[in-house]
C-alpha atoms as a PDB file:
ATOM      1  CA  UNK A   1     -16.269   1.944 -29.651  1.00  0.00           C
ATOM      2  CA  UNK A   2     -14.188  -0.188 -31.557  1.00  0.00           C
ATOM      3  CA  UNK A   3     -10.124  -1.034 -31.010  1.00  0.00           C
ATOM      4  CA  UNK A   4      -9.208   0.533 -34.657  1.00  0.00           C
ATOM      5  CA  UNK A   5     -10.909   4.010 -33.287  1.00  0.00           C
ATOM      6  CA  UNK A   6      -8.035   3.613 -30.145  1.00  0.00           C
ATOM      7  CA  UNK A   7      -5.704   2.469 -32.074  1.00  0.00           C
ATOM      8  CA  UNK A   8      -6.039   3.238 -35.721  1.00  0.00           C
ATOM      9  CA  UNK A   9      -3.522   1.106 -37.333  1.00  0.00           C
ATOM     10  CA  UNK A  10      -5.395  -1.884 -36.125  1.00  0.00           C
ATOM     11  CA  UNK A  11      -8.490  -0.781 -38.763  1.00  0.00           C
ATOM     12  CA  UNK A  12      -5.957  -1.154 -41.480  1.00  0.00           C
ATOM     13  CA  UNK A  13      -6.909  -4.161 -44.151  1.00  0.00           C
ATOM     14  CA  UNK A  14      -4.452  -4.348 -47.142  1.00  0.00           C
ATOM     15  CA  UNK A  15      -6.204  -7.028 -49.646  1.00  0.00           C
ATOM     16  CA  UNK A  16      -3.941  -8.242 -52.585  1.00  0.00           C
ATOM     17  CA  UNK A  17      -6.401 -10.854 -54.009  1.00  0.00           C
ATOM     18  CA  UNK A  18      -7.255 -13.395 -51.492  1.00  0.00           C
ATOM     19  CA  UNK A  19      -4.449 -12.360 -48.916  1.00  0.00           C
ATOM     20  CA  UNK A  20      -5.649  -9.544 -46.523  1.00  0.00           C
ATOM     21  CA  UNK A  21      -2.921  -8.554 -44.488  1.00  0.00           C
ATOM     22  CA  UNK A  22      -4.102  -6.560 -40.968  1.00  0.00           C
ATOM     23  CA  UNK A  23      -3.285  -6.093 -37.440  1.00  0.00           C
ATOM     24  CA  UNK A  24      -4.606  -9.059 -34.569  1.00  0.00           C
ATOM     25  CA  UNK A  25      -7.019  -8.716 -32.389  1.00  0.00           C
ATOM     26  CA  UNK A  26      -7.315 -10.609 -28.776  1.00  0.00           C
ATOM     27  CA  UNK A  27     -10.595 -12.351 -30.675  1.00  0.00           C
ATOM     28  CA  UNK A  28      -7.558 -13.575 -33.031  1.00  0.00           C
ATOM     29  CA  UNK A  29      -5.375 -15.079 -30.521  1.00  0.00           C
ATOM     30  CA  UNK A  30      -8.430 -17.441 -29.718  1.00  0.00           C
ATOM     31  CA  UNK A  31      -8.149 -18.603 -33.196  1.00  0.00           C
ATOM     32  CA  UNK A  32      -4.325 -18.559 -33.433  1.00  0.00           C
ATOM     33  CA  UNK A  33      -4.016 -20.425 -30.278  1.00  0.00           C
ATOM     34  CA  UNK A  34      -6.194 -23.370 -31.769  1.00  0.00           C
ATOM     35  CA  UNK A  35      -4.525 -23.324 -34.983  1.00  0.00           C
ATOM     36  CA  UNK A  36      -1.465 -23.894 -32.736  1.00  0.00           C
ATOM     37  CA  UNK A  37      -2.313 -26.377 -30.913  1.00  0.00           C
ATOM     38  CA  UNK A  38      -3.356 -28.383 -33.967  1.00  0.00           C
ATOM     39  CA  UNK A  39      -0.188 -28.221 -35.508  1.00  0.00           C
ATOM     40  CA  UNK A  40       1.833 -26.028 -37.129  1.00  0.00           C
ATOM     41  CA  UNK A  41       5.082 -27.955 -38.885  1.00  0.00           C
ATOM     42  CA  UNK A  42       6.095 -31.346 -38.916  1.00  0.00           C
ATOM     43  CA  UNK A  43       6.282 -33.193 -35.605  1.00  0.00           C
ATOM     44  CA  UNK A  44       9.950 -33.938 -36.553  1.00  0.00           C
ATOM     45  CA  UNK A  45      11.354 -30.518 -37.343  1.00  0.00           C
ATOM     46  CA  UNK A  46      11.080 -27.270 -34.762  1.00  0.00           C
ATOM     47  CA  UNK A  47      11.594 -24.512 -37.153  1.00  0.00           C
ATOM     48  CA  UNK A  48      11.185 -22.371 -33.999  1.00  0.00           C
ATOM     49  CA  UNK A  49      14.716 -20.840 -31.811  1.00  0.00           C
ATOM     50  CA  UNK A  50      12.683 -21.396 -28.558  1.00  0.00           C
ATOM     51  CA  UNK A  51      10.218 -24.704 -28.960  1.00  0.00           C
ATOM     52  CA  UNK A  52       6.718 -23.057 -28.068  1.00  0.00           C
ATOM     53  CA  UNK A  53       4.876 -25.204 -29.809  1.00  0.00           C
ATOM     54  CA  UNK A  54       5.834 -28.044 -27.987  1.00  0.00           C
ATOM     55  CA  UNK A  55       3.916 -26.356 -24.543  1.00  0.00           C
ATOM     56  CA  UNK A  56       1.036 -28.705 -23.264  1.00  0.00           C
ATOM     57  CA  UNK A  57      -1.763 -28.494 -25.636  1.00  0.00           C
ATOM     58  CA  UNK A  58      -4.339 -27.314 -22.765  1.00  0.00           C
ATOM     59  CA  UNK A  59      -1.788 -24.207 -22.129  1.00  0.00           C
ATOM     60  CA  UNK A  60      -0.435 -23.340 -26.048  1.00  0.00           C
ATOM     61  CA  UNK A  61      -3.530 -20.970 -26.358  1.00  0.00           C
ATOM     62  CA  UNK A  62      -3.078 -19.133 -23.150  1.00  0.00           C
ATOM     63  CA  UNK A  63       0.900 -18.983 -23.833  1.00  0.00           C
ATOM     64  CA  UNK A  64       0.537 -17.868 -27.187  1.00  0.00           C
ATOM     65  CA  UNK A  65      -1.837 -14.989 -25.656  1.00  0.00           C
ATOM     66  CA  UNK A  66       0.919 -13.853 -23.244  1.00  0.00           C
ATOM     67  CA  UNK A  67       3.313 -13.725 -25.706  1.00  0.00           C
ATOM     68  CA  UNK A  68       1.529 -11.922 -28.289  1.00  0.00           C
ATOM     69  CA  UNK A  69       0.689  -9.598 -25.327  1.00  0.00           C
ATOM     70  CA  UNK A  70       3.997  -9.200 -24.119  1.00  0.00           C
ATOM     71  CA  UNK A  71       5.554  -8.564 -27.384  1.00  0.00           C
ATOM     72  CA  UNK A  72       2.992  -6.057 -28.688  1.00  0.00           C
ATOM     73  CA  UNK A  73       4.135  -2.282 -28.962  1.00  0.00           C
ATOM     74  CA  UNK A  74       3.642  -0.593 -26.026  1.00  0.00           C
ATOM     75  CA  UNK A  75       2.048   2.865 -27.217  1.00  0.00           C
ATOM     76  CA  UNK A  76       1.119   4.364 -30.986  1.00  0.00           C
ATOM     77  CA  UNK A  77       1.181   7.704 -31.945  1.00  0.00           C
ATOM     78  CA  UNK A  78      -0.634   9.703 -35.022  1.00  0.00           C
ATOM     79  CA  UNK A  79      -0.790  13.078 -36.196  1.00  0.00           C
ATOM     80  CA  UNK A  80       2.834  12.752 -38.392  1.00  0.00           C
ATOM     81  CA  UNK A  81       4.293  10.671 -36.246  1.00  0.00           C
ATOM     82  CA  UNK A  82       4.748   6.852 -36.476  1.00  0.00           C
ATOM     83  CA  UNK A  83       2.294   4.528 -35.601  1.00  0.00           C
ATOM     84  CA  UNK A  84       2.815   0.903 -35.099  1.00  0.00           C
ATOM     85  CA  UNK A  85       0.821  -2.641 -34.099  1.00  0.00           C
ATOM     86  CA  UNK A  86       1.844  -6.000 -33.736  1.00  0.00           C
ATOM     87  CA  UNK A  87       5.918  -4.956 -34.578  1.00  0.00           C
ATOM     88  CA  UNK A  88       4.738  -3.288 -37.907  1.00  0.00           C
ATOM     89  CA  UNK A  89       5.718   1.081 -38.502  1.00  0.00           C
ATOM     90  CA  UNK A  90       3.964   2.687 -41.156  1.00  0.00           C
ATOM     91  CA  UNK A  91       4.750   6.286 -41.444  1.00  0.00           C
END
């Protein structure tokens, strides 16, 4: 079984040429948490309210997890009613 048959909205892929917009996965966050830790603006600038990316580089990856984690939706719902993932509501 595969998390877009749980949770639909998660097997969503909207290409527009070589964009493709669609919902993470916790095999993302891996990837996101690297990308992270190698830098994501300007060493000079925080273009962030709260300054996450300046955690430890050995813990950005597992803090970017919990956050993701902690700010994902907390249930989904089909069948005419909305359904949401990662802060997104399609109807």
């Amino acid at each position: 079984m595969s998390i877009a048959k749980v949770l639909p909205a998660l097997g969503l892929r909207i290409t527009a040429g070589p964009l493709e917009l669609r919902g993470i996965t916790d095999d993302d966050l891996v990837t996101l948490g690297e990308l992270a830790v190698a830098g994501i603006h300007a060493p000079d600038r925080m273009p962030f309210y709260h300054p996450w990316t300046e955690a430890d580089p050995s813990e950005l990856p597992l803090k970017f997890a919990q956050y993701h984690w902690n700010s994902a939706p907390r249930g989904a719902r089909s069948g005419g009613s909305s359904i949401s993932a990662s802060g997104a509501t399609a109807c």
